[in-house]
C-alpha atoms as a PDB file:
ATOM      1  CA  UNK A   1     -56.867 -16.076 -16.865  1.00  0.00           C
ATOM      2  CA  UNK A   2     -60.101 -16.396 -14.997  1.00  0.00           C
ATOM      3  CA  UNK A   3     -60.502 -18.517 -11.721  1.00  0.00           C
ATOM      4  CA  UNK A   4     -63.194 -20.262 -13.028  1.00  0.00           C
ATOM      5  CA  UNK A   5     -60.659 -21.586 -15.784  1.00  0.00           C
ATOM      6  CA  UNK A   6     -57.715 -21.922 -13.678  1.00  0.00           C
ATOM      7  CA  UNK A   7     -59.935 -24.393 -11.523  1.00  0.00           C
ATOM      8  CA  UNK A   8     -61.024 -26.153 -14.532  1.00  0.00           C
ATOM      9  CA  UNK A   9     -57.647 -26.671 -15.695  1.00  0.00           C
ATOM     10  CA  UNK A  10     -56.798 -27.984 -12.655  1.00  0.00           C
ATOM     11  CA  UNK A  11     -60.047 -29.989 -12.486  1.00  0.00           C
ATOM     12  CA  UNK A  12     -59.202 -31.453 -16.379  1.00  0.00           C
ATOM     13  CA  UNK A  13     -55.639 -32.957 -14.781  1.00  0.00           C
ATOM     14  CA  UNK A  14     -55.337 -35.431 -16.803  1.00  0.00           C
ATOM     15  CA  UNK A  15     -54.555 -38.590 -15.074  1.00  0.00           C
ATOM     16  CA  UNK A  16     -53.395 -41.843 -16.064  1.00  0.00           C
ATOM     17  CA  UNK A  17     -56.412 -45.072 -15.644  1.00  0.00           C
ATOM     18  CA  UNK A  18     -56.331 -48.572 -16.256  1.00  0.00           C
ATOM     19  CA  UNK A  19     -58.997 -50.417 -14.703  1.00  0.00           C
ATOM     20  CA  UNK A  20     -58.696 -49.508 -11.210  1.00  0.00           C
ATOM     21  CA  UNK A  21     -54.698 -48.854 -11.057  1.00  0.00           C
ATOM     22  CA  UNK A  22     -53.560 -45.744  -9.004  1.00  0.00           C
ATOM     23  CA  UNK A  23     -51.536 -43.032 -10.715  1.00  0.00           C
ATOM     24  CA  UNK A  24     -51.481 -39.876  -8.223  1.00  0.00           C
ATOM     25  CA  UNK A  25     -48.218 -38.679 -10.187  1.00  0.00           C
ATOM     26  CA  UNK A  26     -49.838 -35.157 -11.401  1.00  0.00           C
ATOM     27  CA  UNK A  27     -51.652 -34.356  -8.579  1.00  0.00           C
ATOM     28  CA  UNK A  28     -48.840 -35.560  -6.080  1.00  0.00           C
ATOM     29  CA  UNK A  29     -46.635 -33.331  -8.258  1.00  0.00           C
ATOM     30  CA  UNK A  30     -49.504 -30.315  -8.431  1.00  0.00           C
ATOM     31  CA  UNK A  31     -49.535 -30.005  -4.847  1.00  0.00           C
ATOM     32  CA  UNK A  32     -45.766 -30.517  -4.267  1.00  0.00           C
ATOM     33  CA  UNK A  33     -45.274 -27.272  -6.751  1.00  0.00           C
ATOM     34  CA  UNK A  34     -48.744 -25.681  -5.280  1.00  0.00           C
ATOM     35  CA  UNK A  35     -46.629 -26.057  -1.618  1.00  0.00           C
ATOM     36  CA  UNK A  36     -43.784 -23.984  -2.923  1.00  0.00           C
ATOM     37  CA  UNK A  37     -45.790 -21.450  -4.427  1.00  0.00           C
ATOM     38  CA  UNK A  38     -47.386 -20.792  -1.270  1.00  0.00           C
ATOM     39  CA  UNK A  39     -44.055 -20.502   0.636  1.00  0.00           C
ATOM     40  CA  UNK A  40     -43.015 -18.153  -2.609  1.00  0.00           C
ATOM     41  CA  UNK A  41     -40.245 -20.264  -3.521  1.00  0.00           C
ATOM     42  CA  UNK A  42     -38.359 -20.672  -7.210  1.00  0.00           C
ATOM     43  CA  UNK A  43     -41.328 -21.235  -9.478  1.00  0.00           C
ATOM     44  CA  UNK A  44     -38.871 -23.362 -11.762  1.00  0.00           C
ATOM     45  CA  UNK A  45     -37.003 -26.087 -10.452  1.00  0.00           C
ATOM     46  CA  UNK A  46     -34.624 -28.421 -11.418  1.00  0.00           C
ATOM     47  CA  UNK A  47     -36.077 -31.947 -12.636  1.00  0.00           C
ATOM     48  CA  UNK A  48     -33.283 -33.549 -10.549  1.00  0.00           C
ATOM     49  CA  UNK A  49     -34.369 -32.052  -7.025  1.00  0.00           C
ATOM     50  CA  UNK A  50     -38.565 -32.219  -7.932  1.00  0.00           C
ATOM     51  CA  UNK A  51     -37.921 -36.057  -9.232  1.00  0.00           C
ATOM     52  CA  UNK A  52     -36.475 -36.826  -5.541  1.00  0.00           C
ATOM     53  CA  UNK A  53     -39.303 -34.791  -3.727  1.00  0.00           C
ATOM     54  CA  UNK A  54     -42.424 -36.601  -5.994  1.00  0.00           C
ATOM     55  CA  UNK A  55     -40.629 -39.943  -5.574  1.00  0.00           C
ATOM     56  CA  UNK A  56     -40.560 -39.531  -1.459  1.00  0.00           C
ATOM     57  CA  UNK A  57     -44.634 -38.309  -2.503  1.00  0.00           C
ATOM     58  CA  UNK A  58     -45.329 -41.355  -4.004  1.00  0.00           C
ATOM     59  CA  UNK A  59     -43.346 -43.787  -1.938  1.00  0.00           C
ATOM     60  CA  UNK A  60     -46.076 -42.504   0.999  1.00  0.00           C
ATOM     61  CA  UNK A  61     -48.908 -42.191  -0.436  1.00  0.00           C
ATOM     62  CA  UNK A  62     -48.545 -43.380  -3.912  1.00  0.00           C
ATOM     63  CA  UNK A  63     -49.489 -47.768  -4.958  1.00  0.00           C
ATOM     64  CA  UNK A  64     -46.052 -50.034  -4.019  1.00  0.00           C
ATOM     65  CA  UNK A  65     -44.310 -49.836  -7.319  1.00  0.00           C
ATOM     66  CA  UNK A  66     -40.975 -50.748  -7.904  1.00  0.00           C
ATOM     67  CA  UNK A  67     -40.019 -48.138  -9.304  1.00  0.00           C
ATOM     68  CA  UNK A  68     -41.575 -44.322  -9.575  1.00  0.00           C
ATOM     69  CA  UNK A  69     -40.972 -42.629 -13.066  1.00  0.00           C
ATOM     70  CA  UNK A  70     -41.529 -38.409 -12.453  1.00  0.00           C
ATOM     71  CA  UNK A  71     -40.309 -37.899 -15.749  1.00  0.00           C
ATOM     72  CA  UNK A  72     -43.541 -39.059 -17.531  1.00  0.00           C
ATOM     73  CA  UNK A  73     -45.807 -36.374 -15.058  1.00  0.00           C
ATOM     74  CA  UNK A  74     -42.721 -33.783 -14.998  1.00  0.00           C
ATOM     75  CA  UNK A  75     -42.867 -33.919 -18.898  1.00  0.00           C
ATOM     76  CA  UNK A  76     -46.886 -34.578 -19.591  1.00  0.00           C
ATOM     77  CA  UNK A  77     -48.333 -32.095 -17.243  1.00  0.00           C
ATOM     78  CA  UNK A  78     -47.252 -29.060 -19.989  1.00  0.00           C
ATOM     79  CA  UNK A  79     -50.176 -30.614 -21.950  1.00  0.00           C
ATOM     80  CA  UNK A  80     -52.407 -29.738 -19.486  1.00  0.00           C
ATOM     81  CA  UNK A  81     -51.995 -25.830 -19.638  1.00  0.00           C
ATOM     82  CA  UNK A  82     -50.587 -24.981 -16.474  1.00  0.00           C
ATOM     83  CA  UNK A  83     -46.587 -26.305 -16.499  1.00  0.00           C
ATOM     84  CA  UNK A  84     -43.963 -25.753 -18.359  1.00  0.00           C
ATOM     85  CA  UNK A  85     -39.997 -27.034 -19.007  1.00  0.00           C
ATOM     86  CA  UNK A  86     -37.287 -25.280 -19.822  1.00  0.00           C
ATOM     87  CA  UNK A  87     -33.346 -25.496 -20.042  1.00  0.00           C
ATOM     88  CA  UNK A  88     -30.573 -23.230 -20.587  1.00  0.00           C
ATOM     89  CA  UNK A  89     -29.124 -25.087 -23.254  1.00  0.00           C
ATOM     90  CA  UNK A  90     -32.557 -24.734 -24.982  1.00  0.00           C
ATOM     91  CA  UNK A  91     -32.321 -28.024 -27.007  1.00  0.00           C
ATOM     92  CA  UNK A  92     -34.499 -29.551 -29.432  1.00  0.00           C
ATOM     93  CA  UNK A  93     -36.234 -32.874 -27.729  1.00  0.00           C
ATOM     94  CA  UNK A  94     -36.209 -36.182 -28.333  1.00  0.00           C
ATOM     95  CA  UNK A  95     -39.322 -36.854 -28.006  1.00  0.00           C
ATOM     96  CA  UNK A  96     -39.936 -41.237 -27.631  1.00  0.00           C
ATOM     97  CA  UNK A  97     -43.062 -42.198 -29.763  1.00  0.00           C
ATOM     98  CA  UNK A  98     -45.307 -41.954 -26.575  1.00  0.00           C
ATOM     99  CA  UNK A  99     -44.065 -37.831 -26.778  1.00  0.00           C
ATOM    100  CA  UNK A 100     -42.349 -38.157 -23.810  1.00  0.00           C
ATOM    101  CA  UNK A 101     -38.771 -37.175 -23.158  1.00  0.00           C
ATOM    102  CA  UNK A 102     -35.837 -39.040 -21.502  1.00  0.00           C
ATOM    103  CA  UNK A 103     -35.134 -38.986 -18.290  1.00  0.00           C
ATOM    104  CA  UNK A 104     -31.417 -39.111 -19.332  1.00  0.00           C
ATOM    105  CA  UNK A 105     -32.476 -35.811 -21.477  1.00  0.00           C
ATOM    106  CA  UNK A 106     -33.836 -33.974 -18.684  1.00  0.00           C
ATOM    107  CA  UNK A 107     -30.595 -34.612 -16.369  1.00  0.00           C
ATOM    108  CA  UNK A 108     -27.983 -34.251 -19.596  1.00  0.00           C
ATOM    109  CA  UNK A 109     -29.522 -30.859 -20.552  1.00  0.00           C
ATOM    110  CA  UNK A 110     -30.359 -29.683 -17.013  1.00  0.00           C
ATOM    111  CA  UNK A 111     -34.201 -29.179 -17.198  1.00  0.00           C
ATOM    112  CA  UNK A 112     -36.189 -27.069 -15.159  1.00  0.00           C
ATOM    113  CA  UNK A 113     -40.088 -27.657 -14.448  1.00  0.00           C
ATOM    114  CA  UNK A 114     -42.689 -25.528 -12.781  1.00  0.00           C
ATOM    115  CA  UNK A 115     -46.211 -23.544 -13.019  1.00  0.00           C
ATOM    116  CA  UNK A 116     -46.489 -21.155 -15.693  1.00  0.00           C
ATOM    117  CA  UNK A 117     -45.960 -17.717 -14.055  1.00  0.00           C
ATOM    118  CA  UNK A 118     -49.928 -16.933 -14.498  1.00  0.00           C
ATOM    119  CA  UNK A 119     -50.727 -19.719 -12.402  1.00  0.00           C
ATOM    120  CA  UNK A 120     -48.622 -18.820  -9.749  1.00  0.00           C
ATOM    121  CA  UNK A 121     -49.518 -15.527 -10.017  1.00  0.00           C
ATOM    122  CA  UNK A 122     -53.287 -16.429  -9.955  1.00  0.00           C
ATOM    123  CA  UNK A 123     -52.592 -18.971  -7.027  1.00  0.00           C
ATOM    124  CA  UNK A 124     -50.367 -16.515  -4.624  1.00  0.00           C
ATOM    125  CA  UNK A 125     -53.148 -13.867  -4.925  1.00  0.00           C
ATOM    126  CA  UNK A 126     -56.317 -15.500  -4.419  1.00  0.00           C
ATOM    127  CA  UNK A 127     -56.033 -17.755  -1.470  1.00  0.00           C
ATOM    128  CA  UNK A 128     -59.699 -18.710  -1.649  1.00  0.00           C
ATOM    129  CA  UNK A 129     -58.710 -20.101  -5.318  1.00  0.00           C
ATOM    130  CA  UNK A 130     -55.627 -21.806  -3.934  1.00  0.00           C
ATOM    131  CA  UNK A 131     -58.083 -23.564  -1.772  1.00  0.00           C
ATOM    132  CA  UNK A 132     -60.182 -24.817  -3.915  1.00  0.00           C
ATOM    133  CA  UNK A 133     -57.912 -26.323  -6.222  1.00  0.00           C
ATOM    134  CA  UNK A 134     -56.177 -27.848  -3.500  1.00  0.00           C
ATOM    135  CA  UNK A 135     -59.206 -29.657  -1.598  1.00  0.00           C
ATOM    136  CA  UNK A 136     -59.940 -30.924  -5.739  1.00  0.00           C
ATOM    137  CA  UNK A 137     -57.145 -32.522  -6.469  1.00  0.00           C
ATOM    138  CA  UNK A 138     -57.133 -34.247  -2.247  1.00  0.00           C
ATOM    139  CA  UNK A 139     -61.102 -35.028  -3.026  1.00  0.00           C
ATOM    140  CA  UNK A 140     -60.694 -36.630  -6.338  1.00  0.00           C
ATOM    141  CA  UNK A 141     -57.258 -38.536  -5.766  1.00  0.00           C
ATOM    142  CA  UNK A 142     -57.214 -39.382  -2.163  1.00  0.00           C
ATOM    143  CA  UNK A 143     -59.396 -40.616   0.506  1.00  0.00           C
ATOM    144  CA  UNK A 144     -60.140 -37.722   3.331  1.00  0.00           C
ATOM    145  CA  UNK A 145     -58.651 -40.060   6.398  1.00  0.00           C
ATOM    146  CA  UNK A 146     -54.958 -38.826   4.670  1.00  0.00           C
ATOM    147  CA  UNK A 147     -55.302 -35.173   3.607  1.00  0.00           C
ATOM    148  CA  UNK A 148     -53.751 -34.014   5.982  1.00  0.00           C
ATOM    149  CA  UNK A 149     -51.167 -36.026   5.859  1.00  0.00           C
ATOM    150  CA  UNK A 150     -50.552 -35.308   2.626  1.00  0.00           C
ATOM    151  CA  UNK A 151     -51.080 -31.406   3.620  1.00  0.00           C
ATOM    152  CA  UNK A 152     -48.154 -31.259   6.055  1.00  0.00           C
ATOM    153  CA  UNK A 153     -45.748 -33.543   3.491  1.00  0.00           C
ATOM    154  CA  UNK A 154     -45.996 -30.434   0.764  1.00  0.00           C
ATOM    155  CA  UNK A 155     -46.067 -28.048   3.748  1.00  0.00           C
ATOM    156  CA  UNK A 156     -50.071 -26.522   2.399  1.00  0.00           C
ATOM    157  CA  UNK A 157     -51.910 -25.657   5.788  1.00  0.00           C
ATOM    158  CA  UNK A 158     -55.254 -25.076   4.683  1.00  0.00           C
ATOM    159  CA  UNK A 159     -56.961 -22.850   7.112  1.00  0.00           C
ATOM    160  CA  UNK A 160     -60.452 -24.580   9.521  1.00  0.00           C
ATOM    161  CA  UNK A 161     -62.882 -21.928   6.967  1.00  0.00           C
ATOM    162  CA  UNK A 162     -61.760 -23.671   3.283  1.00  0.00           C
ATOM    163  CA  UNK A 163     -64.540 -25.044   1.349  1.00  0.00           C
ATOM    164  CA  UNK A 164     -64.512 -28.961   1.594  1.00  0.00           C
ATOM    165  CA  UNK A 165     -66.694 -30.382  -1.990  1.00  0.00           C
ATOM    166  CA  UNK A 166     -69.057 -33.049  -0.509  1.00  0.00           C
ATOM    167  CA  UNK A 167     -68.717 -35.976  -3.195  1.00  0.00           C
ATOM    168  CA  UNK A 168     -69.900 -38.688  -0.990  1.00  0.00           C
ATOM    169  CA  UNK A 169     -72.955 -40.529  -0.686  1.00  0.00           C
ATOM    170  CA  UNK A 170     -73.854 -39.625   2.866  1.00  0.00           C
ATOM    171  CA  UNK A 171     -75.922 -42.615   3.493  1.00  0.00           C
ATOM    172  CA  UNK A 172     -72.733 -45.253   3.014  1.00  0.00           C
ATOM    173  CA  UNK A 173     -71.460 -44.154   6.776  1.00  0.00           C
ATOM    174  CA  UNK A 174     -74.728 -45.404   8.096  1.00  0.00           C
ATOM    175  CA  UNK A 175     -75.082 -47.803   5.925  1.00  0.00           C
ATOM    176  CA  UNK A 176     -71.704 -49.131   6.575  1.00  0.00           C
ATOM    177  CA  UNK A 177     -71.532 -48.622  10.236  1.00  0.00           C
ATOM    178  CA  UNK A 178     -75.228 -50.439  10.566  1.00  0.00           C
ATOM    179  CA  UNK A 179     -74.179 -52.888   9.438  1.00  0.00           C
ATOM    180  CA  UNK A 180     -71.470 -53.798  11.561  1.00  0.00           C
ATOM    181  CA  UNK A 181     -73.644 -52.975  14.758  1.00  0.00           C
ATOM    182  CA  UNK A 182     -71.386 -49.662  14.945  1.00  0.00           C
ATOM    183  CA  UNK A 183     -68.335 -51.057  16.309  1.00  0.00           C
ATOM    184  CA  UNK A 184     -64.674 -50.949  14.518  1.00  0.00           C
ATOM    185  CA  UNK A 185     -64.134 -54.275  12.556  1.00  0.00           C
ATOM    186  CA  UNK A 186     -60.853 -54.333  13.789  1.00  0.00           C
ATOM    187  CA  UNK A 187     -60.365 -53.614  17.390  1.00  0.00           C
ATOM    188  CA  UNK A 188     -64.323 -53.351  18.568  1.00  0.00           C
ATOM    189  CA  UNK A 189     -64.120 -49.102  19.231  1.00  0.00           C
ATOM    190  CA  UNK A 190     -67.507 -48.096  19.898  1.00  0.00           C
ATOM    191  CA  UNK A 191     -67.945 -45.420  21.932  1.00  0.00           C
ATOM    192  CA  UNK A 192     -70.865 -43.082  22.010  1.00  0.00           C
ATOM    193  CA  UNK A 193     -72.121 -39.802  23.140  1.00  0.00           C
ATOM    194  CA  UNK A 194     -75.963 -40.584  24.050  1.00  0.00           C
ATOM    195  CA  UNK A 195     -76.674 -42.582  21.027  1.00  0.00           C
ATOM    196  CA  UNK A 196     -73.736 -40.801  18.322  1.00  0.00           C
ATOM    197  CA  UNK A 197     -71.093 -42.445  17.587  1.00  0.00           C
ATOM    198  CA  UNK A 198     -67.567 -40.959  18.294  1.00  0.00           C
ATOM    199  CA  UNK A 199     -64.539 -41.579  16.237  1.00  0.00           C
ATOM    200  CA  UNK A 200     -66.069 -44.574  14.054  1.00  0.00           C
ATOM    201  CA  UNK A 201     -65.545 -44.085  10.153  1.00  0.00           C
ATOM    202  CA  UNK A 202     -67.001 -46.010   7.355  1.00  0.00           C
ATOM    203  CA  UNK A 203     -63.944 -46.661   5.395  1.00  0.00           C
ATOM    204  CA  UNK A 204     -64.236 -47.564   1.504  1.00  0.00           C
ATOM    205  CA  UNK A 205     -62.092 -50.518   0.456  1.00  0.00           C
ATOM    206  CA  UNK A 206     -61.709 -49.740  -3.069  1.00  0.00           C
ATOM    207  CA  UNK A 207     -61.306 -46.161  -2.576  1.00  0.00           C
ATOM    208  CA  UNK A 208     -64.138 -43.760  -4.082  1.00  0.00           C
ATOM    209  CA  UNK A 209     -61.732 -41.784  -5.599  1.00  0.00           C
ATOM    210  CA  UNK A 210     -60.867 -44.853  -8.041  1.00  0.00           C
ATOM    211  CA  UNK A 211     -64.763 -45.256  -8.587  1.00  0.00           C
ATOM    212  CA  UNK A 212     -65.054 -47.983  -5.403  1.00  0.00           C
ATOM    213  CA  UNK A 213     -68.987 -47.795  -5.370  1.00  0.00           C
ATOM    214  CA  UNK A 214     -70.546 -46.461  -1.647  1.00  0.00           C
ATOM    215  CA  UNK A 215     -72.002 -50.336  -1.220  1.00  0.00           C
ATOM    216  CA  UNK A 216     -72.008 -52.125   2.258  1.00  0.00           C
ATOM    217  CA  UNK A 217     -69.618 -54.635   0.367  1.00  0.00           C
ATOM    218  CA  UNK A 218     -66.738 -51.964  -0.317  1.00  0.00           C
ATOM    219  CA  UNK A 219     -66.974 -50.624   3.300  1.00  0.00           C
ATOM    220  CA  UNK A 220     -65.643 -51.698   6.735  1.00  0.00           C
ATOM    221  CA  UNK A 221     -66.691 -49.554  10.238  1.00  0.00           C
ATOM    222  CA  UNK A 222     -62.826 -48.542  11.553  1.00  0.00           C
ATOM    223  CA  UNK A 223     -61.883 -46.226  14.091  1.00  0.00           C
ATOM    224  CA  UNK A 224     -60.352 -43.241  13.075  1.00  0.00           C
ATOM    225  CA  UNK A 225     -56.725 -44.800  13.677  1.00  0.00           C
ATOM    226  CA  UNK A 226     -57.432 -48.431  12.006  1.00  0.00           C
ATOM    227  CA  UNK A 227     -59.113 -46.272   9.118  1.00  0.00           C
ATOM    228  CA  UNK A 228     -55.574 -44.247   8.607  1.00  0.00           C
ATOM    229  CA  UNK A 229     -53.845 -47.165   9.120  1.00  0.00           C
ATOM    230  CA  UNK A 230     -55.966 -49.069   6.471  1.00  0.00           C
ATOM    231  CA  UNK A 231     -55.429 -46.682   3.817  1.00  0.00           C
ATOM    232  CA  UNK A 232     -51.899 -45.503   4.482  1.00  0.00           C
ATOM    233  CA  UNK A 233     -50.834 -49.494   3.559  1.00  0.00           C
ATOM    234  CA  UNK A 234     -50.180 -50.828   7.395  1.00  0.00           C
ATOM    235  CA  UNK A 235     -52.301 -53.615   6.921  1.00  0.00           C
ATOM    236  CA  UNK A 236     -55.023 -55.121   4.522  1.00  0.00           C
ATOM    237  CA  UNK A 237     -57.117 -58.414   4.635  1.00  0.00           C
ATOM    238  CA  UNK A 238     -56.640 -61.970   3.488  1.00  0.00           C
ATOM    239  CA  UNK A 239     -59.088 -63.872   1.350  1.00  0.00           C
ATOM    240  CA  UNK A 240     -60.445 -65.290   4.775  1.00  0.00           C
ATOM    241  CA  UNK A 241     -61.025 -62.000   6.202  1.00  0.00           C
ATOM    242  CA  UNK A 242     -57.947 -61.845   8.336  1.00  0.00           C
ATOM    243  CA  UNK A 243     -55.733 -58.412   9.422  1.00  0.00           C
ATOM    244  CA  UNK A 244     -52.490 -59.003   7.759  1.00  0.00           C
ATOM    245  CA  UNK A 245     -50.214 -56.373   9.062  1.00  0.00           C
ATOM    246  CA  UNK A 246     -47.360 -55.289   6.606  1.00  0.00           C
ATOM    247  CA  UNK A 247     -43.845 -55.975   7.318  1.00  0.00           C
ATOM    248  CA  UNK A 248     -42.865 -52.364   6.831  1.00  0.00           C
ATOM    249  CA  UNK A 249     -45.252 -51.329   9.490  1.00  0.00           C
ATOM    250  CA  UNK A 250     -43.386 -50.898  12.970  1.00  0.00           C
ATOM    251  CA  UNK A 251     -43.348 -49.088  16.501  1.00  0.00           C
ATOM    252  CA  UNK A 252     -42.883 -49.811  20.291  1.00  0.00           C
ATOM    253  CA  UNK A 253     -45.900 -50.595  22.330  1.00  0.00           C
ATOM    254  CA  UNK A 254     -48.510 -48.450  20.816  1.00  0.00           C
ATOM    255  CA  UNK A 255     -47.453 -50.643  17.308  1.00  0.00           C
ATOM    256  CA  UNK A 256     -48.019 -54.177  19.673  1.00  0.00           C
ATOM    257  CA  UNK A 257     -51.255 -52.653  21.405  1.00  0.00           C
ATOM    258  CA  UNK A 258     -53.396 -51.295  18.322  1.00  0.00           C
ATOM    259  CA  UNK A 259     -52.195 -53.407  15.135  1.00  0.00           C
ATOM    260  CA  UNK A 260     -49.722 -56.186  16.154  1.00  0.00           C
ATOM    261  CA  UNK A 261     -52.112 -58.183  18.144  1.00  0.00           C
ATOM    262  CA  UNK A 262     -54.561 -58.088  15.924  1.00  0.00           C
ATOM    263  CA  UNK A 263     -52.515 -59.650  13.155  1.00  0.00           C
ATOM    264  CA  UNK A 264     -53.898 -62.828  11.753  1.00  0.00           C
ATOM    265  CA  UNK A 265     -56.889 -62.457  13.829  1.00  0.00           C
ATOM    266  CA  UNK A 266     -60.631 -62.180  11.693  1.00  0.00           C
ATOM    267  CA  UNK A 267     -62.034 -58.888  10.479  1.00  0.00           C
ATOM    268  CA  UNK A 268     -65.802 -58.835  12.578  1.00  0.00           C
ATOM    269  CA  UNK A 269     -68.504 -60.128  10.718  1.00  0.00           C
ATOM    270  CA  UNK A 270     -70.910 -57.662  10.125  1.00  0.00           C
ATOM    271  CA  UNK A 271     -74.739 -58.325   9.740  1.00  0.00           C
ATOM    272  CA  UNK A 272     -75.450 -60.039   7.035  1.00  0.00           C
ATOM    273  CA  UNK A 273     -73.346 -62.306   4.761  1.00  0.00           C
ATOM    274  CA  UNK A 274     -74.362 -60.136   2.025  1.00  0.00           C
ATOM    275  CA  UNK A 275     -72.255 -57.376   3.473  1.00  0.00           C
ATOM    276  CA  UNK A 276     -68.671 -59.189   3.775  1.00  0.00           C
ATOM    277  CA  UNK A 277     -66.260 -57.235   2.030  1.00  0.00           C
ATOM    278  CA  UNK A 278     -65.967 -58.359  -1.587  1.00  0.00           C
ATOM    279  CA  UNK A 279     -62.648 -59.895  -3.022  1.00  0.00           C
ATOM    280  CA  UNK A 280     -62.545 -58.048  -5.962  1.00  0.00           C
ATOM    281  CA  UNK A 281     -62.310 -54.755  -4.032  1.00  0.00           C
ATOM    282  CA  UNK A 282     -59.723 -56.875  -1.132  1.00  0.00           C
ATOM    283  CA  UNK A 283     -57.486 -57.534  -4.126  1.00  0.00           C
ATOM    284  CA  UNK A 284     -57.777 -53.993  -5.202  1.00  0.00           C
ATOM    285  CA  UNK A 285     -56.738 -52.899  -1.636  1.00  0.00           C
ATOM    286  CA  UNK A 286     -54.089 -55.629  -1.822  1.00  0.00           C
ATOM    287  CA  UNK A 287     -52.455 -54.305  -5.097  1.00  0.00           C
ATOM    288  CA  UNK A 288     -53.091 -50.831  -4.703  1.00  0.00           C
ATOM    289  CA  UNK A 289     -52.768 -49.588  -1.068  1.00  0.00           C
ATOM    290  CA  UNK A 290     -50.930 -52.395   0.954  1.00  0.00           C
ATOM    291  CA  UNK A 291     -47.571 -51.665   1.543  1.00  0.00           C
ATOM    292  CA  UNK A 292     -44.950 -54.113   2.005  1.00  0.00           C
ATOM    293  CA  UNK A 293     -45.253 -57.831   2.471  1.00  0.00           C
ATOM    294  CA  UNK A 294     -47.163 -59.595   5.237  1.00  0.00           C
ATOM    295  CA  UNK A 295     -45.321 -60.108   8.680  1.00  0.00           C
ATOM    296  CA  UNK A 296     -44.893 -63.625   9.615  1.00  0.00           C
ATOM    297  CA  UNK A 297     -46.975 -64.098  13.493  1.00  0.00           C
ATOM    298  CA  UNK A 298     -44.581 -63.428  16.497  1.00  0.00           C
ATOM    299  CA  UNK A 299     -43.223 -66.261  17.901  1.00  0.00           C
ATOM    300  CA  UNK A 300     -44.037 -69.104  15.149  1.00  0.00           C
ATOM    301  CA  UNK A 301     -42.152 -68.030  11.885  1.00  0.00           C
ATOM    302  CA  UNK A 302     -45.586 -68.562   9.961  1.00  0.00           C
ATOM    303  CA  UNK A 303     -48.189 -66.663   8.207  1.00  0.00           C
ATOM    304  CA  UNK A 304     -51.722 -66.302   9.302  1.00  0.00           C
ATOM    305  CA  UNK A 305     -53.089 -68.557   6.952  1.00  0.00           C
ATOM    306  CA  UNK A 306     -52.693 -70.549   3.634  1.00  0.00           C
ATOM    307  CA  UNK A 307     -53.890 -70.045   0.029  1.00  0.00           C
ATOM    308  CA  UNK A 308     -55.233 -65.811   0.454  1.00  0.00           C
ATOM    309  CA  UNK A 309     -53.055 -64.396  -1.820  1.00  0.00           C
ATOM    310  CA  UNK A 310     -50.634 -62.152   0.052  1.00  0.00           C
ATOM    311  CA  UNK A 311     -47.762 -60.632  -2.100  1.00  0.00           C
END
């Protein structure tokens, strides 16, 4: 197999899309298997022990769902040429009418998953390749601020040289951080060197990578720690434009000192009333990316506010 058609395949992942719902199943699962390729691991493994590892993948950086099926992506991702299932009972399938199998099937008849051996072969030889399939399926399922969190949870260290596919509109950032007078939104960060900005991100609301457009409205100006926060789930906004910090979020004084005390407190306006941050990409945020439920404020056993939505 060519590169150039390995990458494709990998590029052709089919994904699952409604509207704007999140469903980083396949890719969560391509990099998981990518990871263990790279360490030269068992190319096949047993549907049991992946199922556990993609669940802990999408608890972190997967949409809160209450529950995470990795039979559908452990099954599905054979149609997309580069996976394959096997058992040693070699059974015939029960396929459902979707054409998926059971998870009760995969457990009962011990089922084993992994890349076909040319990918891996292809992959383990070509680290250049490896690379670029890797920073495609980050780019075009995750927002940068957590690759490398992402990186270090499948254990892929990607050296400083790896080509990094520039998909962004490079005029949002200034856009973005214009308009809020280049200051954080949350916590006021603004430092400088001369007149450059240092550690100040524009941060999409709906994410680009689940076609958030690169408009002032779908932006904020974080720091680079509110920004990770923002899109790991530790907090999100009300319908008035509040910091509601999740309930799952938690740590000693560094916790108090850069999200706690800012919780219930308003987002900074920026310029222009045109630029507030639209509801339809807040509710987005709200279903897709917040994690948890909203903390009650210290001290008063109430919420921030009434009537914004908060699940």
């Amino acid at each position: 197999m060519k590169d150039i058609d390995l990458l494709t395949k990998f590029n052709r992942l089919t994904v699952w899309r409604r509207g704007g719902e999140r469903a980083p199943h396949k890719p969560l699962l391509a990099l998981y298997s990518l990871g263990k390729a790279v360490r030269d691991e068992k190319r096949l493994v047993e549907f049991e022990e992946v199922s556990k590892n993609l669940v802990r993948l999408l608890n972190d950086f997967g949409p809160e769902r209450k529950n995470h099926r990795a039979e559908y992506p452990f099954w599905r991702m054979q149609k997309d040429g580069i996976w394959e299932v096997k058992s040693p009972d070699n059974p015939e399938w029960r396929l459902t009418s979707s054409g998926d199998v059971k998870k009760s099937e995969l457990i009962r008849y011990n089922a084993f998953g992994g890349f076909t051996e040319t990918v891996c072969h292809e992959v383990k030889k070509d680290p250049a390749l490896l690379k670029k399939i890797v920073q495609t399926l980050l780019d075009d399922n995750f927002p940068p601020s957590i690759h490398e969190d992402i990186l270090q949870a499948v254990g892929i260290d990607l050296a400083a040289d790896a080509a990094v596919v520039q998909r962004r509109n490079p005029e949002f950032r200034n856009r973005v951080l214009r308009a809020y007078e280049y200051r954080c939104a949350i916590c006021g960060f603004d430092i400088r060197i001369d007149h450059s900005p240092i550690g100040l991100e524009a941060a999409h609301i709906k994410w680009h990578t689940a076609g958030g457009p690169d408009e002032e409205s779908n932006g904020l100006a974080l720091c680079t720690l509110h920004h990770k926060l923002f899109d790991r789930g530790a907090f999100t906004l009300s319908n008035q434009l509040e910091v509601l910090v999740s309930d799952r979020a938690n740590g000693t004084a560094s916790f108090n000192d850069w999200l706690l005390k800012y919780h219930g407190k308003k987002l900074a306006a920026p310029q222009r009333a045109t630029y507030q941050p639209d509801m339809v990409f807040r509710d987005w945020h709200v279903r897709e990316v917040f994690r948890g439920e909203v903390r009650e404020l210290p001290h008063t056993g109430t919420h921030p506010s009434s009537g914004y939505g908060y699940r």
